[in-house]
Protein backbone atom coordinates (compact mmCIF):
# COMPACT_ATOMS: atom_id res chain seq x y z
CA UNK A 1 0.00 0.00 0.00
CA UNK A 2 1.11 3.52 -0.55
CA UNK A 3 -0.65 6.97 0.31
CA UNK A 4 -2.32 8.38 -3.10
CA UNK A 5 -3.98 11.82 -3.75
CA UNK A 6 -6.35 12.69 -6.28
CA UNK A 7 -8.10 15.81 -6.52
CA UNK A 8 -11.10 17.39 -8.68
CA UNK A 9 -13.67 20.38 -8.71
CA UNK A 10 -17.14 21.37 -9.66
CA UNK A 11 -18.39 24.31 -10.10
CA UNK A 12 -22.01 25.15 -9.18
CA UNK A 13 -24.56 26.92 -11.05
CA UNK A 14 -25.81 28.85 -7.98
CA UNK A 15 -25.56 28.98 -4.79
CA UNK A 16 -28.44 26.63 -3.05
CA UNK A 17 -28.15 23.81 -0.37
CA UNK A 18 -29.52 21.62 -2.79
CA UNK A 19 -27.12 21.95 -5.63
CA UNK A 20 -24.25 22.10 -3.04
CA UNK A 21 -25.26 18.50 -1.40
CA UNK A 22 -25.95 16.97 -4.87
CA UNK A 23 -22.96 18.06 -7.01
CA UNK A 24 -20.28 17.64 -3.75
CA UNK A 25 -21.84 13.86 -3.87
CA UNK A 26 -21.60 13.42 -7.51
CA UNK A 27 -18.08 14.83 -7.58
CA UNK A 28 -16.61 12.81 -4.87
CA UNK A 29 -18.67 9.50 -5.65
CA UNK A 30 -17.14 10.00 -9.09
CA UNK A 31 -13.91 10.08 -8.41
CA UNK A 32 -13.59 7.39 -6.01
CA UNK A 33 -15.47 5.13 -8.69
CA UNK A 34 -13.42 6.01 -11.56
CA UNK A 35 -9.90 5.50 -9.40
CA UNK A 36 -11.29 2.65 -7.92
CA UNK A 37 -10.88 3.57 -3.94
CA UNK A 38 -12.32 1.80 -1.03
CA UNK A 39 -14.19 4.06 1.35
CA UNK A 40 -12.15 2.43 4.42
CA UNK A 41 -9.39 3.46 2.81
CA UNK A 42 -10.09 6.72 2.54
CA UNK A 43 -7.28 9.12 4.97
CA UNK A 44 -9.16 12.29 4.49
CA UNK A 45 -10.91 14.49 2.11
CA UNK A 46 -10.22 18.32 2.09
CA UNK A 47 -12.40 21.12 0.23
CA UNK A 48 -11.92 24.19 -0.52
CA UNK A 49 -14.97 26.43 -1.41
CA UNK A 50 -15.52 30.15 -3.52
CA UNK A 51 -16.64 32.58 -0.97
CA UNK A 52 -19.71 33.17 -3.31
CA UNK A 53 -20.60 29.77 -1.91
CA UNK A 54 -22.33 30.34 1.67
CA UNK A 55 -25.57 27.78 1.52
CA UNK A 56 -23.55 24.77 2.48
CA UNK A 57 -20.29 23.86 3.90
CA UNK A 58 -18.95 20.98 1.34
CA UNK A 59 -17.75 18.95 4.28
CA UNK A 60 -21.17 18.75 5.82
CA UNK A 61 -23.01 18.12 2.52
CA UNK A 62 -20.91 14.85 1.88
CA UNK A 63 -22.12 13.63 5.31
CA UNK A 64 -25.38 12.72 3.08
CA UNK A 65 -23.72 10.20 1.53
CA UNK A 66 -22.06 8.72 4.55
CA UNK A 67 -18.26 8.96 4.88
CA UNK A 68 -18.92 8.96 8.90
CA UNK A 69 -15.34 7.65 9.92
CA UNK A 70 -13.81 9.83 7.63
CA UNK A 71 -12.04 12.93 8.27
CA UNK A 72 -13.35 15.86 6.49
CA UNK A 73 -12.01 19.71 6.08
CA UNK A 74 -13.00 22.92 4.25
CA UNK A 75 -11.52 25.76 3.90
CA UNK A 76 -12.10 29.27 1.99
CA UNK A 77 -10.52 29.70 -1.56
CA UNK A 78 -8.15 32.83 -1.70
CA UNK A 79 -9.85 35.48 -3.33
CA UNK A 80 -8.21 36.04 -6.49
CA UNK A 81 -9.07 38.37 -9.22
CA UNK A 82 -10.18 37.29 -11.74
CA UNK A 83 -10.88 33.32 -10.71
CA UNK A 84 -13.49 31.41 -11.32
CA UNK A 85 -17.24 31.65 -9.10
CA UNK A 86 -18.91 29.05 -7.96
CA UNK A 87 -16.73 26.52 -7.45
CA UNK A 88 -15.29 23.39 -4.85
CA UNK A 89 -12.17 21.82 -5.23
CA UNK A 90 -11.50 19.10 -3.32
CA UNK A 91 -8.40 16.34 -2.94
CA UNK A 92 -8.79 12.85 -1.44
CA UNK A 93 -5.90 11.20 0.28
CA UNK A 94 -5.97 7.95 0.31
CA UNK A 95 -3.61 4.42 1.03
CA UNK A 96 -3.92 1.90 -2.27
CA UNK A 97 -1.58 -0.51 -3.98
CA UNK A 98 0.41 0.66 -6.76
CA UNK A 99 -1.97 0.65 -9.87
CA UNK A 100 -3.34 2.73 -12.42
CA UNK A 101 -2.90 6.39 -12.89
CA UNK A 102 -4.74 8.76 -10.53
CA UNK A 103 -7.98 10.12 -12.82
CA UNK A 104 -8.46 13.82 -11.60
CA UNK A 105 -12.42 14.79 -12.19
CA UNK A 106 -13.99 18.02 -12.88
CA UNK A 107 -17.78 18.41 -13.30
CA UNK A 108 -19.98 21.38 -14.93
CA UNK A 109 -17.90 23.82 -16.42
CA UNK A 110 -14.74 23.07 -13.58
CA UNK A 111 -12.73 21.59 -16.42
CA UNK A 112 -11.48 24.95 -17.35
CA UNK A 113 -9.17 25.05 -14.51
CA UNK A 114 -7.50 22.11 -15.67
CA UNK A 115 -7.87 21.45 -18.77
CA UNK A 116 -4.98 20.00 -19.35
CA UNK A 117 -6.30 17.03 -16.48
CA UNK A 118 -10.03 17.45 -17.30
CA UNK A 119 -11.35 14.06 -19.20
């Protein structure tokens, strides 16, 4: 086993509990499909968040979709002329064997950050 990282970002199309709790879901459920992590082995998962976003902490929206015994952190986005609104990032640490290569995700219009990552 070694410690892995893989990180992604969505941006939202406005700023409503709803849409926070639904796309924060679909992001992280997404990448942990598509890089094929185990929940258990999960270390933590750390957000950051737009300070246009103020329904919904990120952290407390993934509770939804369990993740109890993992640690979770969010933190404000510097506020950076210029940058894009609307939008979590987030990276997941986690311990797996050696395998394929780490599959960075970005959902609804996020790709632009990366598109050089962005599938």
């Amino acid at each position: 086993m070694r410690t892995r990282a893989v990180r992604g970002a969505v941006q939202i199309s406005k700023d409503s509990v709803e849409l926070i709790e639904r796309n924060v879901g679909e992001l992280v459920k997404t990448i942990i499909k598509v890089n094929g992590i185990n929940e258990e082995d999960i270390i933590s998962i750390q957000f950051t968040i737009t300070g246009d976003l103020r329904s919904k902490n990120p952290a407390a929206a993934l509770r939804k979709y369990g993740f109890e015994t993992v640690p979770l952190f969010c933190s404000l986005e510097p506020d950076i002329e210029g940058a894009m609104e609307r939008v979590i990032r987030v990276l997941v640490t986690f311990d797996q064997a050696a395998g394929d290569p780490i599959v960075p995700v970005y959902l609804y219009g996020a790709e632009k950050l990366r598109p050089d990552l962005a599938k």
